[in-house]
PDB file of N, CA and C in Angstrom:
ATOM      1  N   UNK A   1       8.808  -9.153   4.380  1.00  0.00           N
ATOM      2  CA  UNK A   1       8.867  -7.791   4.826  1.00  0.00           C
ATOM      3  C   UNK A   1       7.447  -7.317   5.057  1.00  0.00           C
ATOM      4  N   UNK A   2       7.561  -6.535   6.043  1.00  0.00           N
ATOM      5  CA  UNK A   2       6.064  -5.952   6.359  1.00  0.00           C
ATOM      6  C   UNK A   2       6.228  -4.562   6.543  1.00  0.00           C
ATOM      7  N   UNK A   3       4.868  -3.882   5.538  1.00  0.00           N
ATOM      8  CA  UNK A   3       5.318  -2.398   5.365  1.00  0.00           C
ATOM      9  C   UNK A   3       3.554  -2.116   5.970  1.00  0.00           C
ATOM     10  N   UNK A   4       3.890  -1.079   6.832  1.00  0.00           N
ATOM     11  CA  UNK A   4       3.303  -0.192   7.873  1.00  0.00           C
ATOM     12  C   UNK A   4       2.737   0.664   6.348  1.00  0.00           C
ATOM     13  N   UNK A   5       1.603   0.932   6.342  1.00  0.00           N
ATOM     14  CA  UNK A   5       0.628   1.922   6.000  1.00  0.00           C
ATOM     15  C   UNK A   5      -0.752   2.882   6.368  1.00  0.00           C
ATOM     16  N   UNK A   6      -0.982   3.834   5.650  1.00  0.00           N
ATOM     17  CA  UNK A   6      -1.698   5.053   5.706  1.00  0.00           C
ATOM     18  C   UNK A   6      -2.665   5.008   5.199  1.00  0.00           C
ATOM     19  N   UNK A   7      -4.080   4.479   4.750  1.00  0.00           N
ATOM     20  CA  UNK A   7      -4.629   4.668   3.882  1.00  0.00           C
ATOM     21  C   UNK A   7      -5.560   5.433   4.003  1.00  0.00           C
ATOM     22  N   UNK A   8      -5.523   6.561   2.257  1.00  0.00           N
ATOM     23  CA  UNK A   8      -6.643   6.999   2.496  1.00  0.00           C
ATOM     24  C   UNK A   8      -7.852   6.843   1.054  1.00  0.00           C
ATOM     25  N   UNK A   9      -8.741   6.392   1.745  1.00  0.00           N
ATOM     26  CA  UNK A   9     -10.422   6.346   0.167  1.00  0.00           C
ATOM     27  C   UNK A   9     -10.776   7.350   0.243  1.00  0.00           C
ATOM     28  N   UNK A  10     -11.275   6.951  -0.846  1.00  0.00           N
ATOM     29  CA  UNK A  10     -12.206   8.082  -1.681  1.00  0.00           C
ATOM     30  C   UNK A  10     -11.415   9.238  -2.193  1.00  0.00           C
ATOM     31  N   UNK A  11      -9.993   9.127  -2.420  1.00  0.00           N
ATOM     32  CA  UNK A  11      -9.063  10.140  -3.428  1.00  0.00           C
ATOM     33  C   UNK A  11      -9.431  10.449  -4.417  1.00  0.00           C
ATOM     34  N   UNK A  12      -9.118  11.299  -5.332  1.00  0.00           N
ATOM     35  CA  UNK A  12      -9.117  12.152  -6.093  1.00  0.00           C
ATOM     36  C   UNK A  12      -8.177  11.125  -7.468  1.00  0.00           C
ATOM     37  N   UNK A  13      -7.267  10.640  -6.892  1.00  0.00           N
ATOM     38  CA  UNK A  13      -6.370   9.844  -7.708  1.00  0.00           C
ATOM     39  C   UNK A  13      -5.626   8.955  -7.001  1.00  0.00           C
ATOM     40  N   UNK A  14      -5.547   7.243  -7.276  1.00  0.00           N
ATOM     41  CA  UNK A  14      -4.928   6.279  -6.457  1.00  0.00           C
ATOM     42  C   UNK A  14      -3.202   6.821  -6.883  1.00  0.00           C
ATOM     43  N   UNK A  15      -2.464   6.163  -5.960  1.00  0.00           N
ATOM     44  CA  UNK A  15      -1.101   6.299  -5.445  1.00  0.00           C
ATOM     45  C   UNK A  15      -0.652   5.895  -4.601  1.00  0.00           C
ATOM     46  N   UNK A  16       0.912   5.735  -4.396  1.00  0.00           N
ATOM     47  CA  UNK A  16       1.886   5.801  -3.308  1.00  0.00           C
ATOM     48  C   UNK A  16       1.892   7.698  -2.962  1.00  0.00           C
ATOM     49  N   UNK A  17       1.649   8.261  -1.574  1.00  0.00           N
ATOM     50  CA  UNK A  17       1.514   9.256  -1.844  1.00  0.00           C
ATOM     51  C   UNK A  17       3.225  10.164  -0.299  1.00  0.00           C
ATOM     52  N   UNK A  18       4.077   9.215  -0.658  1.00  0.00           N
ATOM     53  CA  UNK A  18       5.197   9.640   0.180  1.00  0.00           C
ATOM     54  C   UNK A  18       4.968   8.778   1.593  1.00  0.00           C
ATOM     55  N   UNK A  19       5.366   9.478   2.692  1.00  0.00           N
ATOM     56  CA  UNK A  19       5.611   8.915   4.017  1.00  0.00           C
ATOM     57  C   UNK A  19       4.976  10.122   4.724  1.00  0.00           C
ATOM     58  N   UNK A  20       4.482   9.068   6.114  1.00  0.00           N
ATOM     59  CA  UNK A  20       3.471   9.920   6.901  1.00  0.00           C
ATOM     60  C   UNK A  20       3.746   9.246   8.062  1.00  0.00           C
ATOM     61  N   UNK A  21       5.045   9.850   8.906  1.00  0.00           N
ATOM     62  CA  UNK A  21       5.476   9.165   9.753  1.00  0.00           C
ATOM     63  C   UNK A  21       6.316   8.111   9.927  1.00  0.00           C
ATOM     64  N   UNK A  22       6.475   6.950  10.151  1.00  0.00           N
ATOM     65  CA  UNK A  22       6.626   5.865   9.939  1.00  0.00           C
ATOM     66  C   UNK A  22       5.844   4.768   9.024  1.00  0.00           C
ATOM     67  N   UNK A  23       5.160   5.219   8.150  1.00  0.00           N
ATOM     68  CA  UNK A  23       3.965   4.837   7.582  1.00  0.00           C
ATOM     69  C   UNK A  23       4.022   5.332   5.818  1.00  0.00           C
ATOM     70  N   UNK A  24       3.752   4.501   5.280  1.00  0.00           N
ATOM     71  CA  UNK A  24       3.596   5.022   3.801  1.00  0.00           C
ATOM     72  C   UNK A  24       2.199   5.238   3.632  1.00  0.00           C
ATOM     73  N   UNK A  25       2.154   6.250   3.022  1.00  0.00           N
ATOM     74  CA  UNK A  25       0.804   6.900   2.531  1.00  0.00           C
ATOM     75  C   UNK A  25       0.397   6.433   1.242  1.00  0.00           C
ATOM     76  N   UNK A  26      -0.921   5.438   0.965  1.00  0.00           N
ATOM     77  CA  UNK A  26      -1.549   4.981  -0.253  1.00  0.00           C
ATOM     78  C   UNK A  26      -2.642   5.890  -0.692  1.00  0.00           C
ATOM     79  N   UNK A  27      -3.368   6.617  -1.253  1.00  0.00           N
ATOM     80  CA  UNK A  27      -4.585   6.758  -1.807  1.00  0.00           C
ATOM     81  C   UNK A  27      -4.661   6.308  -2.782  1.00  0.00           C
ATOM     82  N   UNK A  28      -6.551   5.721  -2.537  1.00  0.00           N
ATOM     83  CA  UNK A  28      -7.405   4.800  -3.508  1.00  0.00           C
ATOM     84  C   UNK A  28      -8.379   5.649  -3.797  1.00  0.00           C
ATOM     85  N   UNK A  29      -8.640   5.498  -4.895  1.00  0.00           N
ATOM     86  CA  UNK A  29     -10.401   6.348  -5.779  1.00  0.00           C
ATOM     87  C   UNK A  29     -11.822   5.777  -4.928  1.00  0.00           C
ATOM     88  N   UNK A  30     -11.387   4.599  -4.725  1.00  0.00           N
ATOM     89  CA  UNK A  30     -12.554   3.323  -4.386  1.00  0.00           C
ATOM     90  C   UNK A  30     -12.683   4.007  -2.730  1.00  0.00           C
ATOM     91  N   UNK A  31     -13.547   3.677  -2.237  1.00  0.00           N
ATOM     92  CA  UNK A  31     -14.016   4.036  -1.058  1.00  0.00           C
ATOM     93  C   UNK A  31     -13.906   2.543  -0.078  1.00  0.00           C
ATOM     94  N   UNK A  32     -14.038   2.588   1.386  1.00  0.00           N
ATOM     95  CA  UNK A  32     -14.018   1.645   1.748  1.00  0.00           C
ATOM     96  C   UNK A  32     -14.987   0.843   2.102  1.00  0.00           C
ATOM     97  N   UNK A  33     -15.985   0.027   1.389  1.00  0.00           N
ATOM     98  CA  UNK A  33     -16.572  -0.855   1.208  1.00  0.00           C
ATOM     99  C   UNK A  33     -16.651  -1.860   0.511  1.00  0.00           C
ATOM    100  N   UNK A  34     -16.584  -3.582   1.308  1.00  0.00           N
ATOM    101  CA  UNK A  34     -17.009  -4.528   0.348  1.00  0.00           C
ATOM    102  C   UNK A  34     -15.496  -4.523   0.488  1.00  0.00           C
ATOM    103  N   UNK A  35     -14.418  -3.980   0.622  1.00  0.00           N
ATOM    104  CA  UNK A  35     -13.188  -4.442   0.856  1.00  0.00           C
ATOM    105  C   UNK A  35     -12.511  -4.123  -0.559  1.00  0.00           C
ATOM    106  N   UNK A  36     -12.980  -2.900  -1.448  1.00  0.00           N
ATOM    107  CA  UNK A  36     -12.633  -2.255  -2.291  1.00  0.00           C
ATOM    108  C   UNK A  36     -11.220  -1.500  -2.257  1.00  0.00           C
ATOM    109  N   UNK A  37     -11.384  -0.979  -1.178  1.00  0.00           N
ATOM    110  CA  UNK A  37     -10.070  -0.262  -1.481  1.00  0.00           C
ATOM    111  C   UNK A  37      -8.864  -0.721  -0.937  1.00  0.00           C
ATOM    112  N   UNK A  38      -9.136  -1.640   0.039  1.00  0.00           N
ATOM    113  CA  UNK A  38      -8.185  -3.068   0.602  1.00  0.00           C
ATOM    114  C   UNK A  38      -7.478  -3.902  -0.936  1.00  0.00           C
ATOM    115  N   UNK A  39      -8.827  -3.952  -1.907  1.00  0.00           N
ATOM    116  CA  UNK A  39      -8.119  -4.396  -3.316  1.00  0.00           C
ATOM    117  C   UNK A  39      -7.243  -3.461  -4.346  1.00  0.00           C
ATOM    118  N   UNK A  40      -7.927  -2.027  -3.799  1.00  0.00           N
ATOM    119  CA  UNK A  40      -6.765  -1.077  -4.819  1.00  0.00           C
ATOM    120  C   UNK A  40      -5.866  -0.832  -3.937  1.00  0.00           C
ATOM    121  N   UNK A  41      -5.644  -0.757  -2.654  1.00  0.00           N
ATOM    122  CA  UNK A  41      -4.574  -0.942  -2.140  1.00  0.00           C
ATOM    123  C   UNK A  41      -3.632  -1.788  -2.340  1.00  0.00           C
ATOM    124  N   UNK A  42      -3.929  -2.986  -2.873  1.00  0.00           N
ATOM    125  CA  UNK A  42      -3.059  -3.922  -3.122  1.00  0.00           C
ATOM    126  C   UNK A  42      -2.293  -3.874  -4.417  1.00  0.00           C
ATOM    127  N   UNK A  43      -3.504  -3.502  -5.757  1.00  0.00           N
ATOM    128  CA  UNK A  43      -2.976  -2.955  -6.474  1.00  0.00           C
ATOM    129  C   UNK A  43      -2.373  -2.113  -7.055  1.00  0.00           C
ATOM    130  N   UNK A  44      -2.362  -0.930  -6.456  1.00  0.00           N
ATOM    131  CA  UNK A  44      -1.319   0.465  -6.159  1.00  0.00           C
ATOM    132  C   UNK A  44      -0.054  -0.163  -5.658  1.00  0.00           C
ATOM    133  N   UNK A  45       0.131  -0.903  -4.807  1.00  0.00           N
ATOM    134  CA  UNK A  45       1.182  -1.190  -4.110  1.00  0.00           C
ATOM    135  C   UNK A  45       1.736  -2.376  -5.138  1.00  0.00           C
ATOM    136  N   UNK A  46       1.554  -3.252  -6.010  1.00  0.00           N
ATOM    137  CA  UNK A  46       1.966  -3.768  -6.824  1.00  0.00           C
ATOM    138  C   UNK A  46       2.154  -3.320  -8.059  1.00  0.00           C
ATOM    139  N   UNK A  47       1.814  -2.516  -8.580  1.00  0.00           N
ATOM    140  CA  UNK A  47       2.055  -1.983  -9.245  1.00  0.00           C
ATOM    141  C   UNK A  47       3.185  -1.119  -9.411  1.00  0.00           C
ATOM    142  N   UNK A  48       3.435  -0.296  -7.880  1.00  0.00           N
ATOM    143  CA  UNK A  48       4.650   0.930  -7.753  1.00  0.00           C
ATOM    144  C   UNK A  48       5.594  -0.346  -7.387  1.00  0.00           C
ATOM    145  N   UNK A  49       5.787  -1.379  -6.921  1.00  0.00           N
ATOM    146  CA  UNK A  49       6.654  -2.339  -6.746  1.00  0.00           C
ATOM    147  C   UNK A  49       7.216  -2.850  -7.914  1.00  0.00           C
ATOM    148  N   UNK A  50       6.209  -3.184  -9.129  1.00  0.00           N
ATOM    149  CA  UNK A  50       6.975  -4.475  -9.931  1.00  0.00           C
ATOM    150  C   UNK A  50       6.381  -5.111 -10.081  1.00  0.00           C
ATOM    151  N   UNK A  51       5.447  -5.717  -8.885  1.00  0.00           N
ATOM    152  CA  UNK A  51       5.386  -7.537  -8.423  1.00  0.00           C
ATOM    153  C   UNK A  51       3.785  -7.943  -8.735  1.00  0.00           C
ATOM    154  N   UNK A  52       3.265  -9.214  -8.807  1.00  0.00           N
ATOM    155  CA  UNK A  52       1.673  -9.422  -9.222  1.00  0.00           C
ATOM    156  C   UNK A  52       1.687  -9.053  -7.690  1.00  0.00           C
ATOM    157  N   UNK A  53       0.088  -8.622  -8.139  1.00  0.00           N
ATOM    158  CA  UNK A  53      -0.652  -8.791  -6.832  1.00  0.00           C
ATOM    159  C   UNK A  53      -1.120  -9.901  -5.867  1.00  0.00           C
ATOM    160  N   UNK A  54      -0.715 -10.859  -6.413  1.00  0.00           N
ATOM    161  CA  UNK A  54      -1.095 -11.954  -5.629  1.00  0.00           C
ATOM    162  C   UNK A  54       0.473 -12.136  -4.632  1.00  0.00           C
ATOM    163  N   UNK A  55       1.514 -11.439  -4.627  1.00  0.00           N
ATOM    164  CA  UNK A  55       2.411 -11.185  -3.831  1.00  0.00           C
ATOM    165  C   UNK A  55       2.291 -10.834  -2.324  1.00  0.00           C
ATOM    166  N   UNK A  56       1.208  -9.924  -2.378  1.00  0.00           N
ATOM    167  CA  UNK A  56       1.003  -9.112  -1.458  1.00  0.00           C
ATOM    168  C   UNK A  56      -0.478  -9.137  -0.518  1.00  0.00           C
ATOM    169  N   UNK A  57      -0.585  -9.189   0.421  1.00  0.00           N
ATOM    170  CA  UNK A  57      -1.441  -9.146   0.828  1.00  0.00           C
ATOM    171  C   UNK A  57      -1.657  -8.531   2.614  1.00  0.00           C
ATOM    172  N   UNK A  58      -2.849  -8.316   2.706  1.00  0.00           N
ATOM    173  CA  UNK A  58      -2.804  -7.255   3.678  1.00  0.00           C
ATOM    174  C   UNK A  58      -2.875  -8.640   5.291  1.00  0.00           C
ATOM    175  N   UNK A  59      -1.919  -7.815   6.362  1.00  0.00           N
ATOM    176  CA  UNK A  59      -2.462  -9.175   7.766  1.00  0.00           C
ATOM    177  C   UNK A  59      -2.720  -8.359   8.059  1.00  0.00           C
ATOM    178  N   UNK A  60      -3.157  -6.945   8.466  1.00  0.00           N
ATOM    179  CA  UNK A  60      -3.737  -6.159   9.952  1.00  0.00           C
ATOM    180  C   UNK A  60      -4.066  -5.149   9.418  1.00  0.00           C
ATOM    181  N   UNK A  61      -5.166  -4.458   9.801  1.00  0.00           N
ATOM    182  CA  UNK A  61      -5.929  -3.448   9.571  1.00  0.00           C
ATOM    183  C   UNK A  61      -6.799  -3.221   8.513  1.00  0.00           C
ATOM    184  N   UNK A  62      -7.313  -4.691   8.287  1.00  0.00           N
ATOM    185  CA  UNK A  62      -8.660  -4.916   7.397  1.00  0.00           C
ATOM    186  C   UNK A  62      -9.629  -3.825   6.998  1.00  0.00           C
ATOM    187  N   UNK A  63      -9.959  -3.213   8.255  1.00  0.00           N
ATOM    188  CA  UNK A  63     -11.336  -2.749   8.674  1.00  0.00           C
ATOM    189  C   UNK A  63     -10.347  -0.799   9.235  1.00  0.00           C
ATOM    190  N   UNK A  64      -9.283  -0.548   8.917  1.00  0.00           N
ATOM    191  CA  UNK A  64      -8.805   0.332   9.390  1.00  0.00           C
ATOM    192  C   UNK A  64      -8.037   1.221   8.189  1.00  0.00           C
ATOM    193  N   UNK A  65      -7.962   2.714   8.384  1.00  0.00           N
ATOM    194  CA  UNK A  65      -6.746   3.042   7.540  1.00  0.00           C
ATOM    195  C   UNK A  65      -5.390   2.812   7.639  1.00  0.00           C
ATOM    196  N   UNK A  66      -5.433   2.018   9.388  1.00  0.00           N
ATOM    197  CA  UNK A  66      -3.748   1.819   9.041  1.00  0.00           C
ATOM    198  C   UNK A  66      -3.478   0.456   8.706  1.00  0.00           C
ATOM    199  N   UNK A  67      -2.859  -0.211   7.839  1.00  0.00           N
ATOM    200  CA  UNK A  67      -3.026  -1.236   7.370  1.00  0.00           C
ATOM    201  C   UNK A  67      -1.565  -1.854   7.789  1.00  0.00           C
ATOM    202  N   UNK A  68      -1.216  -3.246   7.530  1.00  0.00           N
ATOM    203  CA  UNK A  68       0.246  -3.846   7.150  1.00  0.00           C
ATOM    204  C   UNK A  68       0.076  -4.405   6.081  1.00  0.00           C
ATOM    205  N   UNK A  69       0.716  -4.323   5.199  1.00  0.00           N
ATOM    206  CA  UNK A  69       1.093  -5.518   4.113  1.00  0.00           C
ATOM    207  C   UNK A  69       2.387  -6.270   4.272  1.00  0.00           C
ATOM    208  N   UNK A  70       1.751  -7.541   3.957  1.00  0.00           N
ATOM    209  CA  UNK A  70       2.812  -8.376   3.987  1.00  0.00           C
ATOM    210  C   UNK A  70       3.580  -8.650   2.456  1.00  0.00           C
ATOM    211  N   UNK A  71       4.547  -8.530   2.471  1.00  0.00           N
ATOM    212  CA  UNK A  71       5.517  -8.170   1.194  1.00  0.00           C
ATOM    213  C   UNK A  71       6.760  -9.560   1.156  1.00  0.00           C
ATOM    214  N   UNK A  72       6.412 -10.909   0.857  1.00  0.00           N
ATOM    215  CA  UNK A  72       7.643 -11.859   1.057  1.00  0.00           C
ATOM    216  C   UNK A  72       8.339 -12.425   0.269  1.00  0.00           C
ATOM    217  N   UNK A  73       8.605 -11.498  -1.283  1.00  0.00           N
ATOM    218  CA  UNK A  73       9.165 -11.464  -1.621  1.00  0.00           C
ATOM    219  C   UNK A  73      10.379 -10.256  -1.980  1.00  0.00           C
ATOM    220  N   UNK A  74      10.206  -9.142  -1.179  1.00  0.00           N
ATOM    221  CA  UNK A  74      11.243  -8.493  -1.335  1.00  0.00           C
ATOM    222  C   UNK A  74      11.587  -8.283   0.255  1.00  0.00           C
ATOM    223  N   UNK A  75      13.284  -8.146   0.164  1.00  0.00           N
ATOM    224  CA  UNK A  75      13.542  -7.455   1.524  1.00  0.00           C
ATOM    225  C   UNK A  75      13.122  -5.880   1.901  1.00  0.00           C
ATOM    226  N   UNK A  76      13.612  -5.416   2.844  1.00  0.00           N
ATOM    227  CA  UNK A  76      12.731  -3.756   3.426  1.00  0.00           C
ATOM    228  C   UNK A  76      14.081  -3.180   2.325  1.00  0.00           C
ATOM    229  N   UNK A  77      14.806  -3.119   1.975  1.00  0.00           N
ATOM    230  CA  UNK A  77      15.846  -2.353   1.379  1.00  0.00           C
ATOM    231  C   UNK A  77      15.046  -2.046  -0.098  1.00  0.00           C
ATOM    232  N   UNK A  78      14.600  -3.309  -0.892  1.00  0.00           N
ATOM    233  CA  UNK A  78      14.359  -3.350  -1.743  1.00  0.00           C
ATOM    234  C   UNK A  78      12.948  -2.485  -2.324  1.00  0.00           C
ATOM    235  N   UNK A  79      12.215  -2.872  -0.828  1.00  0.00           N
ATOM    236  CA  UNK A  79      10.743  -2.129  -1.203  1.00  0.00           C
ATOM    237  C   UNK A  79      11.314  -0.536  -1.235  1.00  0.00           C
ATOM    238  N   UNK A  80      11.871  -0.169  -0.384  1.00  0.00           N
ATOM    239  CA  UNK A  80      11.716   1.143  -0.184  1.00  0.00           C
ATOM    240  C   UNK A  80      12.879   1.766  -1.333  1.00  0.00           C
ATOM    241  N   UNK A  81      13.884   1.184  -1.773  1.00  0.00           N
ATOM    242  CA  UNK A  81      14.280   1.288  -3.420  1.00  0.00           C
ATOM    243  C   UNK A  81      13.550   1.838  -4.114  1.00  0.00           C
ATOM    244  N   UNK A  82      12.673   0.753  -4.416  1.00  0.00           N
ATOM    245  CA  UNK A  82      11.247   0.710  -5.223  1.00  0.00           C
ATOM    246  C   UNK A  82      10.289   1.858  -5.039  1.00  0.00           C
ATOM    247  N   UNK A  83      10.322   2.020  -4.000  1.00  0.00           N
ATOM    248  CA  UNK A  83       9.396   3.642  -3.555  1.00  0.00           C
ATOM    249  C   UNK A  83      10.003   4.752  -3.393  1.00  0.00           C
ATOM    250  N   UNK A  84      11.392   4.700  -3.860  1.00  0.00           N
ATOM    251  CA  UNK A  84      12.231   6.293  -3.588  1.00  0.00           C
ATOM    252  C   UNK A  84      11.416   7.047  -4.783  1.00  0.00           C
ATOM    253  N   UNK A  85      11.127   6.813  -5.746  1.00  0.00           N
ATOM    254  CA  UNK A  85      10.326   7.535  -6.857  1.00  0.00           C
ATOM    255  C   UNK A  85       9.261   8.522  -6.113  1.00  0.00           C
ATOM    256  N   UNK A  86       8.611   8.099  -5.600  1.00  0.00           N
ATOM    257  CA  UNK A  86       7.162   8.228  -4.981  1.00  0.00           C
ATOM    258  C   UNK A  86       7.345   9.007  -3.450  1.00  0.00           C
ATOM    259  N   UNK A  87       8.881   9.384  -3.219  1.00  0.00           N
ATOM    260  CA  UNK A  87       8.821  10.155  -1.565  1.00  0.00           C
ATOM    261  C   UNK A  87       9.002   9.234  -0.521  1.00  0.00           C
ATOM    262  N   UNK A  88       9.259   8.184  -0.807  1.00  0.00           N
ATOM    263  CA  UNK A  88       9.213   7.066   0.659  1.00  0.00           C
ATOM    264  C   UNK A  88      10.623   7.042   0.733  1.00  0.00           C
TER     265      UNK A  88
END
């Protein structure tokens, strides 16, 4: 499964922060350098999931706030289960 994201650094407090479009909204504390918040992104998102972080990992939008993660162990039903808590 591949989930479409929002990201935004340099927050106030990391999170799943609802839906922003077609897009889930992450904020990270970490800013984007050195590929920092690409790593609390990952870990926010494993964390509100369940799953290690080595589950997950980002294919597109390295260098961007809109990111994809690739998610292959759960189906799209399951992630977004997992994120009804959080507004998604």
């Amino acid at each position: 499964m591949r989930l479409s994201l929002k990201v935004v650094p340099g927050a106030s407090r990391s999170g799943v922060a609802g839906r922003l479009g077609d897009r889930v909204k992450v904020k990270v504390t970490e800013q984007a350098e050195g590929g920092k918040a690409n790593a609390a992104v990952i870990a926010v998102l494993a964390a509100a999931l369940g799953l290690p972080r080595s589950d997950l990992r980002i294919v597109a939008g390295g260098q961007s706030p809109m990111k994809v993660v690739e998610i292959p162990s759960l189906s799209e039903d399951e992630v977004f289960a997992r994120l009804a808590d959080f507004g998604v």
